[in-house]
C-alpha atoms as a PDB file:
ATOM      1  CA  UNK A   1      48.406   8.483 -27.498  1.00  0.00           C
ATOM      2  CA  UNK A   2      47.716  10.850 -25.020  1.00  0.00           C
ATOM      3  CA  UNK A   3      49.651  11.617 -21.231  1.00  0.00           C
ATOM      4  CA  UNK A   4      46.892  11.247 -18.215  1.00  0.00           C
ATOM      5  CA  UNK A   5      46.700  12.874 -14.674  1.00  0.00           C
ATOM      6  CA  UNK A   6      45.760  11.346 -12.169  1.00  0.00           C
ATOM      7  CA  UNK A   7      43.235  13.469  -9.724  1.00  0.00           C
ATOM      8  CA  UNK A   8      43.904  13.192  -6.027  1.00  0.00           C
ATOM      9  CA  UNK A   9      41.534  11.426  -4.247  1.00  0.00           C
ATOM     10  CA  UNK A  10      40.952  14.266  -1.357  1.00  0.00           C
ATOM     11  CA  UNK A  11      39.796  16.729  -3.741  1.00  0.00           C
ATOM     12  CA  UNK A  12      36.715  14.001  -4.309  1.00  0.00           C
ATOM     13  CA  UNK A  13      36.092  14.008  -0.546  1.00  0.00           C
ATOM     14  CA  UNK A  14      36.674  17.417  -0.048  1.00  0.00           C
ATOM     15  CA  UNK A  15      33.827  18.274  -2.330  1.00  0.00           C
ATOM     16  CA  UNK A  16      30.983  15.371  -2.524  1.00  0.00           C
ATOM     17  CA  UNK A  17      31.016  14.826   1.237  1.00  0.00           C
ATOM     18  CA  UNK A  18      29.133  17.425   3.453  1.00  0.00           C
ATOM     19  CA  UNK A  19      32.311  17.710   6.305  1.00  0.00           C
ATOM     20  CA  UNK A  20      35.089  15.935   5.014  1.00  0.00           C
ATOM     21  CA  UNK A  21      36.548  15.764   9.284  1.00  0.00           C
ATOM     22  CA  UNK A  22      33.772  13.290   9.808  1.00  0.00           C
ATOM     23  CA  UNK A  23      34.972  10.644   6.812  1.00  0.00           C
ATOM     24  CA  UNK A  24      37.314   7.500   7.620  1.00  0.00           C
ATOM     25  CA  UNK A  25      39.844   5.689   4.866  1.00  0.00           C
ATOM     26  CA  UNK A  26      39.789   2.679   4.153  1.00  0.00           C
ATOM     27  CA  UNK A  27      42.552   1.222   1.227  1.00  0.00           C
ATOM     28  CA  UNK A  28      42.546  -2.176  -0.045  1.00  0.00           C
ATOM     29  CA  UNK A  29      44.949  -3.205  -2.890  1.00  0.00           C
ATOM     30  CA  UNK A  30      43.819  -1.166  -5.826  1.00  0.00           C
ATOM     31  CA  UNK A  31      40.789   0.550  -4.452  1.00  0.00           C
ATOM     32  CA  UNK A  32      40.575   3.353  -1.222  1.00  0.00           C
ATOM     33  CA  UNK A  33      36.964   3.891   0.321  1.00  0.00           C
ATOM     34  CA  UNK A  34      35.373   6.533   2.123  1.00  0.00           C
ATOM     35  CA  UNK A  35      32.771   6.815   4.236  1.00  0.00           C
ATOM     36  CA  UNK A  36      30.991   9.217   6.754  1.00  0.00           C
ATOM     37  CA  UNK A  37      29.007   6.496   7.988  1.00  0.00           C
ATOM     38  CA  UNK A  38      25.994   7.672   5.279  1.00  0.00           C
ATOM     39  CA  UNK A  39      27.825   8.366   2.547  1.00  0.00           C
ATOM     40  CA  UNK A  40      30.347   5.910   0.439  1.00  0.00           C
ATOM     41  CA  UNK A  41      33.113   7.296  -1.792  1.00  0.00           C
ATOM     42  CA  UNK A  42      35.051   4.398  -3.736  1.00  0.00           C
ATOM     43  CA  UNK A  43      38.633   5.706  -5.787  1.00  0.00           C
ATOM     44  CA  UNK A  44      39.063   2.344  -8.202  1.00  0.00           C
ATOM     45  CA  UNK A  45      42.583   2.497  -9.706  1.00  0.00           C
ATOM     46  CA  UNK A  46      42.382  -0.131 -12.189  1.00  0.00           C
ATOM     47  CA  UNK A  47      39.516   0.920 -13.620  1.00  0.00           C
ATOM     48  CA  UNK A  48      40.037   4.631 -13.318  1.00  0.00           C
ATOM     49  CA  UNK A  49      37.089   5.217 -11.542  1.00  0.00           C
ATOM     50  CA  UNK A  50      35.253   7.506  -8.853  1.00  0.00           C
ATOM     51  CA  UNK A  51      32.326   6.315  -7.525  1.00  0.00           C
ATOM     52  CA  UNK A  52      29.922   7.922  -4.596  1.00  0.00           C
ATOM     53  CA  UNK A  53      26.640   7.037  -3.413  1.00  0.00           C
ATOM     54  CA  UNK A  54      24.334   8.262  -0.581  1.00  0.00           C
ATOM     55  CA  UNK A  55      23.086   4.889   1.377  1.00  0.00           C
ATOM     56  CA  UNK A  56      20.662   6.078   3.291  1.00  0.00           C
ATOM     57  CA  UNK A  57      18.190   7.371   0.160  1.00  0.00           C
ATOM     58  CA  UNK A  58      15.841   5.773  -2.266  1.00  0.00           C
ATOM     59  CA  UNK A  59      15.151   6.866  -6.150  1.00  0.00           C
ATOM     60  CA  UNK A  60      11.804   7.657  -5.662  1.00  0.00           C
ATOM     61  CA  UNK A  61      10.856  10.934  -7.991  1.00  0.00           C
ATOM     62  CA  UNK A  62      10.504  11.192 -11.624  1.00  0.00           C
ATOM     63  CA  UNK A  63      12.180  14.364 -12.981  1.00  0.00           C
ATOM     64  CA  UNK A  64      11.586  15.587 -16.532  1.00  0.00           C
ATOM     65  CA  UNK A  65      14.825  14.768 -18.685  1.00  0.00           C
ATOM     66  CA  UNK A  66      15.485  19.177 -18.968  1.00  0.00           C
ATOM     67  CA  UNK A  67      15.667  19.166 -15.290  1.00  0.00           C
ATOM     68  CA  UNK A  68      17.975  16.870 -14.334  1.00  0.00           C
ATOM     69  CA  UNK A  69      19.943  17.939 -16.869  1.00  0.00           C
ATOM     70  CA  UNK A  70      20.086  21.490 -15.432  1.00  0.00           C
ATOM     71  CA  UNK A  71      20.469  19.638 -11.504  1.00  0.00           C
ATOM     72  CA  UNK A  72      23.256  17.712 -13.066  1.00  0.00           C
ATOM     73  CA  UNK A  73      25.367  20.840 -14.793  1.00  0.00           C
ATOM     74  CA  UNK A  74      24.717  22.894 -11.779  1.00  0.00           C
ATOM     75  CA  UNK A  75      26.335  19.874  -9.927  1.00  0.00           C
ATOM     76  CA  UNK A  76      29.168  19.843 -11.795  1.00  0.00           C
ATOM     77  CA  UNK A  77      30.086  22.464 -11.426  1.00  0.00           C
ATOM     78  CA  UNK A  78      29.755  23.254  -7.738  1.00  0.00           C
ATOM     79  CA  UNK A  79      31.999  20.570  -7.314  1.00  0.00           C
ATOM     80  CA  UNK A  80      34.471  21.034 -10.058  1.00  0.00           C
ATOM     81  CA  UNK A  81      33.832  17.834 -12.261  1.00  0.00           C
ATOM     82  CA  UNK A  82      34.344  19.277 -15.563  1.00  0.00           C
ATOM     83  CA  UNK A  83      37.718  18.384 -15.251  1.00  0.00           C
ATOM     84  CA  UNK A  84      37.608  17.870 -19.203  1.00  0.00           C
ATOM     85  CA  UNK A  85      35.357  18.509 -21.920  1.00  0.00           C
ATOM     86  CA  UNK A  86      32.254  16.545 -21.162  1.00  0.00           C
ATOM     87  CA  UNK A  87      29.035  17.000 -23.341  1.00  0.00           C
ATOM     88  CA  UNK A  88      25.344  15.432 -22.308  1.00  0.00           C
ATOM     89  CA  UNK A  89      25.293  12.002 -24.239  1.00  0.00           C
ATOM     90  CA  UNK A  90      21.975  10.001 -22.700  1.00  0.00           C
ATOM     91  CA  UNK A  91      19.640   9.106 -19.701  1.00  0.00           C
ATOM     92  CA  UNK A  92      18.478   5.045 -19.318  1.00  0.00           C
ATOM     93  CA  UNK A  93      15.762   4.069 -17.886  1.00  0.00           C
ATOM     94  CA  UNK A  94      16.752   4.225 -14.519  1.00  0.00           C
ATOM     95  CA  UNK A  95      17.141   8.146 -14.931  1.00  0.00           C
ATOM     96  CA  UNK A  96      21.030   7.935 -14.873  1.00  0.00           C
ATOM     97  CA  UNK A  97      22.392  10.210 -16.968  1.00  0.00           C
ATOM     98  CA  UNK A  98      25.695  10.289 -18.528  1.00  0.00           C
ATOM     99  CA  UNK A  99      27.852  13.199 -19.607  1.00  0.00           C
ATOM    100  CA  UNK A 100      30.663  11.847 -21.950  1.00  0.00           C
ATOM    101  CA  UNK A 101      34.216  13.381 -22.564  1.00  0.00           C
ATOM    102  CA  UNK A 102      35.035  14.998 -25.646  1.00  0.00           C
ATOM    103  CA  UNK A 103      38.064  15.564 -28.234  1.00  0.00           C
ATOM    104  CA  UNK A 104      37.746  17.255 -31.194  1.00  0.00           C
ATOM    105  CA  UNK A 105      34.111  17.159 -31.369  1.00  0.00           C
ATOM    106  CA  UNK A 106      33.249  13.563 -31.136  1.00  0.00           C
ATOM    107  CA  UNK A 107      32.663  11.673 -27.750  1.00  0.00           C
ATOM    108  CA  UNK A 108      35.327   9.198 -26.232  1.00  0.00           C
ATOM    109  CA  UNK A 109      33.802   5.742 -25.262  1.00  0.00           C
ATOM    110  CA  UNK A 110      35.723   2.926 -23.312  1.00  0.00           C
ATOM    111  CA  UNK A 111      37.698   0.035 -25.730  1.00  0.00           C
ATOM    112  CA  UNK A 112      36.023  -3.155 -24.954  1.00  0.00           C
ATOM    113  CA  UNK A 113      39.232  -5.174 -26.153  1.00  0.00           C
ATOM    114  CA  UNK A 114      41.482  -3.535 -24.405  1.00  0.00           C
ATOM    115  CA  UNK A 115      39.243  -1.049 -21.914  1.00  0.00           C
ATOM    116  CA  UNK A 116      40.861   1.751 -20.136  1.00  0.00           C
ATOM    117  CA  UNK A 117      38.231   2.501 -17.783  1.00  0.00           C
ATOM    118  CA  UNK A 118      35.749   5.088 -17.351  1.00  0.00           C
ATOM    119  CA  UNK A 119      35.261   7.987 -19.651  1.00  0.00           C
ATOM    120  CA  UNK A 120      31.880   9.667 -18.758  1.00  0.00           C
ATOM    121  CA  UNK A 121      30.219  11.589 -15.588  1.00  0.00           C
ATOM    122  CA  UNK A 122      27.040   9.296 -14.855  1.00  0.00           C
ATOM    123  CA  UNK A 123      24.623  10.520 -12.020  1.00  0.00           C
ATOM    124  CA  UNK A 124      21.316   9.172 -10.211  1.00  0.00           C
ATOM    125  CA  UNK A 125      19.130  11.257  -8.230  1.00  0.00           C
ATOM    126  CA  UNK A 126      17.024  10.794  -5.745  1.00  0.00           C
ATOM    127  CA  UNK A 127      14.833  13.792  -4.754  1.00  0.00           C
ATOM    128  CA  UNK A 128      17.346  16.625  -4.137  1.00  0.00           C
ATOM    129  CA  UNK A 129      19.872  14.396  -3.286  1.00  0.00           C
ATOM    130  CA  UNK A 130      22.346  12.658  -5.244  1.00  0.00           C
ATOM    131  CA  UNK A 131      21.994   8.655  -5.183  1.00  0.00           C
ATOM    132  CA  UNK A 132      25.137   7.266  -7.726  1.00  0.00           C
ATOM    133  CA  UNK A 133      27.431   9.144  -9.121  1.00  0.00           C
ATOM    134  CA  UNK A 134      30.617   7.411 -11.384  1.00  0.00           C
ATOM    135  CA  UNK A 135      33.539   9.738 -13.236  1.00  0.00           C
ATOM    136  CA  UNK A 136      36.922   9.011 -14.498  1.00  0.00           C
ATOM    137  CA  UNK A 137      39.870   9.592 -12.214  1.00  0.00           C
ATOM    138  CA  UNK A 138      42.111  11.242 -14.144  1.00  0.00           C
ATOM    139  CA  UNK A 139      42.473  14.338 -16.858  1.00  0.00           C
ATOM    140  CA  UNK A 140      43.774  13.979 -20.183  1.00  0.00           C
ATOM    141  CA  UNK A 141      47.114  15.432 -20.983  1.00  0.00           C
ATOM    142  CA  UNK A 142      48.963  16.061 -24.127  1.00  0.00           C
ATOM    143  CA  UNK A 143      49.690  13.720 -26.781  1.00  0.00           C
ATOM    144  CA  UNK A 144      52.156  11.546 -26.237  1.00  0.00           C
ATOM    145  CA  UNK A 145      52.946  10.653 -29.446  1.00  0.00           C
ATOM    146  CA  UNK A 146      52.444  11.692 -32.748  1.00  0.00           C
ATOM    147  CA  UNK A 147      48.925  11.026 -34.531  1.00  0.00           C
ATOM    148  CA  UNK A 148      48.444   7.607 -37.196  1.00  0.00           C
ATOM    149  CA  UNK A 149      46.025   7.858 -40.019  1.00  0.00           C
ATOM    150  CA  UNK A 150      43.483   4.968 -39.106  1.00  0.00           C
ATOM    151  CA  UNK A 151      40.840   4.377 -41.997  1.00  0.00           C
ATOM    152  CA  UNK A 152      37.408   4.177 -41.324  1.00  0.00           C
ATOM    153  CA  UNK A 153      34.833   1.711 -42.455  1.00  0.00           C
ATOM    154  CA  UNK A 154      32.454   3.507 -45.577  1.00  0.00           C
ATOM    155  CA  UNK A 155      29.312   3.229 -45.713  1.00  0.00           C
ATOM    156  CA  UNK A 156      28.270   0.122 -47.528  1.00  0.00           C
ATOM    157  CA  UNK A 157      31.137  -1.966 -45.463  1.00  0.00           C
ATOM    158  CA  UNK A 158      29.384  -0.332 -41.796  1.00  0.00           C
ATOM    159  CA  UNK A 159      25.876  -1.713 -43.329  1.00  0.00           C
ATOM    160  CA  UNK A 160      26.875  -4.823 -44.246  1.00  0.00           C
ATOM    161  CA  UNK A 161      29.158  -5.525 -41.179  1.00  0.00           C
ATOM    162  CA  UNK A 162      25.564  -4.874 -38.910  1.00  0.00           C
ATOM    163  CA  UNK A 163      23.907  -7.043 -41.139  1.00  0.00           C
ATOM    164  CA  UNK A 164      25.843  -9.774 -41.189  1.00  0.00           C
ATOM    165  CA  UNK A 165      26.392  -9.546 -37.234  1.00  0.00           C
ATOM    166  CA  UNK A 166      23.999 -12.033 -35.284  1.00  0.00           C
ATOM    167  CA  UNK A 167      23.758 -10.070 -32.067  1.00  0.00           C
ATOM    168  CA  UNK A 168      22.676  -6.592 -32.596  1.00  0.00           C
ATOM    169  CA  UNK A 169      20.219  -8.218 -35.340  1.00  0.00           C
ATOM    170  CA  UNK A 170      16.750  -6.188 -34.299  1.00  0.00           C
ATOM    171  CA  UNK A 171      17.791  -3.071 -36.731  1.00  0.00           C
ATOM    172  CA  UNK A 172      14.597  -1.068 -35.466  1.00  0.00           C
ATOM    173  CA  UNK A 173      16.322  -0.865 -31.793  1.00  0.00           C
ATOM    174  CA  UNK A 174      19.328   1.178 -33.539  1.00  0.00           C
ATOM    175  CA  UNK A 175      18.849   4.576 -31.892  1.00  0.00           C
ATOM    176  CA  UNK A 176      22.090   6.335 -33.745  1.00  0.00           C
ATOM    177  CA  UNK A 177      24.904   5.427 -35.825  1.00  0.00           C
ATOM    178  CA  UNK A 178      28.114   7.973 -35.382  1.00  0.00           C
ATOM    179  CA  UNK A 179      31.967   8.279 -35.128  1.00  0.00           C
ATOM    180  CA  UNK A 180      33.872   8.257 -31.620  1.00  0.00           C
ATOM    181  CA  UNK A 181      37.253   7.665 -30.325  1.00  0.00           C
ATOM    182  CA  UNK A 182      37.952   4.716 -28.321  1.00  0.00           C
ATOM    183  CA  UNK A 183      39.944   4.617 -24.889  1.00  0.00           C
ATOM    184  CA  UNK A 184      42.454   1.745 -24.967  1.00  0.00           C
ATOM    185  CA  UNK A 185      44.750   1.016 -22.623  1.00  0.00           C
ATOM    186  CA  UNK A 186      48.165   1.207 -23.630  1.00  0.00           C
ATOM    187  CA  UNK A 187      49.697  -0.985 -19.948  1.00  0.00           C
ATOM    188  CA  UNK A 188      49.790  -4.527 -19.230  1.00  0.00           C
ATOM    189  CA  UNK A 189      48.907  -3.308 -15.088  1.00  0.00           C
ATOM    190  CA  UNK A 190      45.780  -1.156 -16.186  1.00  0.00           C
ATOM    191  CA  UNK A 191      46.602   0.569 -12.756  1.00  0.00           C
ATOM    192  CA  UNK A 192      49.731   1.444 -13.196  1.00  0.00           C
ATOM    193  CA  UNK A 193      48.678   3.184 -17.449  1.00  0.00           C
ATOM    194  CA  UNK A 194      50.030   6.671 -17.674  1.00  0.00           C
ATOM    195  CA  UNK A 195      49.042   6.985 -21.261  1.00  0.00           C
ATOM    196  CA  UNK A 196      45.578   6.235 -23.228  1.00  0.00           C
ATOM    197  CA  UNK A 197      45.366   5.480 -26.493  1.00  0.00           C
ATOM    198  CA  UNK A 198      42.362   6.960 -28.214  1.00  0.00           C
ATOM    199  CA  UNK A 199      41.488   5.335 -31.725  1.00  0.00           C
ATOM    200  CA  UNK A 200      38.928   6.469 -34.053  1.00  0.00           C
ATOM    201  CA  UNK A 201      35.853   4.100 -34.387  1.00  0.00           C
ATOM    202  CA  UNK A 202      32.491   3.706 -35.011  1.00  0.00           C
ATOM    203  CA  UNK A 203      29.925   3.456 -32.768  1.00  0.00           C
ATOM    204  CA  UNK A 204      26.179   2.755 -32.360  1.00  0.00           C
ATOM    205  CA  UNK A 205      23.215   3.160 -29.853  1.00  0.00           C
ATOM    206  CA  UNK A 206      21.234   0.485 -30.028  1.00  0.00           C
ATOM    207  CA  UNK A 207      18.559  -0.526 -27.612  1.00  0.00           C
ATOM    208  CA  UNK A 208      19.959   2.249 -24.907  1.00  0.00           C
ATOM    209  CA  UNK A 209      23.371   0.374 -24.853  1.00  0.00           C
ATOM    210  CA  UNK A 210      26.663   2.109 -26.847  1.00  0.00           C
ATOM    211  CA  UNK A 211      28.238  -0.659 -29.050  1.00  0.00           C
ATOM    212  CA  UNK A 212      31.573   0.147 -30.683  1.00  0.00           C
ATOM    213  CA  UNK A 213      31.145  -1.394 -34.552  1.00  0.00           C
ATOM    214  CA  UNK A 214      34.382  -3.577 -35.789  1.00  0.00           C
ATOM    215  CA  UNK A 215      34.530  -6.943 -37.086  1.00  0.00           C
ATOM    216  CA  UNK A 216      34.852  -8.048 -33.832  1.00  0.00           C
ATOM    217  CA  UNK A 217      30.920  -8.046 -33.695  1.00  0.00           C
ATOM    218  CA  UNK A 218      31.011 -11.076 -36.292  1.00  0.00           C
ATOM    219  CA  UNK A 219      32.925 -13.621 -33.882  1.00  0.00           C
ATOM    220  CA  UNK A 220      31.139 -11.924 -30.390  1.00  0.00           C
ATOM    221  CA  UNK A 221      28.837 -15.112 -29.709  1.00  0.00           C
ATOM    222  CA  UNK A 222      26.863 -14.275 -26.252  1.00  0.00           C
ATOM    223  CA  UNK A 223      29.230 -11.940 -24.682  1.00  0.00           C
ATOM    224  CA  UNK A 224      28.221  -8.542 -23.275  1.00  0.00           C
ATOM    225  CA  UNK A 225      30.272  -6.299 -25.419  1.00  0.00           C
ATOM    226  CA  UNK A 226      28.354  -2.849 -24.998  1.00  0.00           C
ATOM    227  CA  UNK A 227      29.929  -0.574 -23.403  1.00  0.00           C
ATOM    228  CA  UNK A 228      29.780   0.870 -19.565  1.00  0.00           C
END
């Protein structure tokens, strides 16, 4: 279990919006929105979420996958977002890519049973502009508590669990197979968490969409259990 910190709002403004005098506030229960009138930034408490997006602009270029990774870093860090160790994890087909957060090596993806909220930098762009971009609204502290073994599934048991699973059932749409943590929320008021609990798991890519393997997957039905 790990201690969070929450990132003031204003440093968002200050550095996505063009001149930060020109935006109006807006709060309503958990969520505060900005907005210069072109531009839209949304703080989400509950879900532990920063969204901005540029109204006034359509998606209209294809960039090669190299560049916008390059536009994307360089973004980043002229406005401070690597608040944690994020690492490049994917692109869809919408050319959103997403930059997930790190520990220890292996990338942190949000619990689906018990979410926490968002754990990646995704960003859209439009031209030279950016359209969408999404990033947790906190940092992660130090542990809270002190570390549990948790046992993995082997091998054999992580075949036959996708096997036996009706919903993921297409095996030639599995893109990767690999270990990641889990971000649980550890609060009954997912606002009000001051603590994550990250959990060993693993994971899968499968069709574009990062599904977190457990025996869960056997009693799913029709649900949309990837994860965001």
């Amino acid at each position: 279990m790990f201690f969070i910190e929450t990132i003031k709002t204003n440093k968002f403004k200050d550095a996505l919006f063009t001149d930060p005098s020109l935006v109006g506030e807006e709060s309503k229960l958990n969520r505060t929105v900005y907005t210069d009138g072109t531009s839209r930034l949304e703080a989400n408490q509950k879900d532990h979420r920063i969204q901005y997006q540029h109204r006034n602009i359509n998606s209209s270029t294809v960039f090669q996958t190299g560049d916008l990774i390059k536009r994307s870093v360089k973004y980043f860090n002229d406005t401070g977002s690597f608040t944690d160790d994020y690492q490049y994890f994917g692109i869809n087909s919408n050319q959103q890519l997403s930059f997930n957060m790190f520990m220890d090596g292996l990338p942190i993806v949000n619990s689906t049973k018990h979410p926490f909220g968002m754990t990646s930098l995704e960003v859209q762009w439009a031209n030279d502009d950016i359209l969408n971009y999404k990033r947790p609204n906190y940092i992660l502290g130090n542990k809270a508590s002190q570390s549990e073994q948790v046992k993995l599934m082997n091998g054999t048991e992580l075949k036959d669990l996708i096997i036996k699973q009706t919903k993921y059932d297409d095996l030639e749409k599995i893109e990767q197979i690999f270990p990641a943590y889990q971000a649980a929320s550890t609060a009954s008021d997912q606002d009000q968490a001051m603590f994550v609990w990250l959990e060993p798991v693993w994971c899968m890519k499968y069709n574009g969409k990062t599904v977190i393997l457990s025996n869960d997957l056997l009693t799913e039905g029709s649900e949309n259990h990837g994860v965001e």
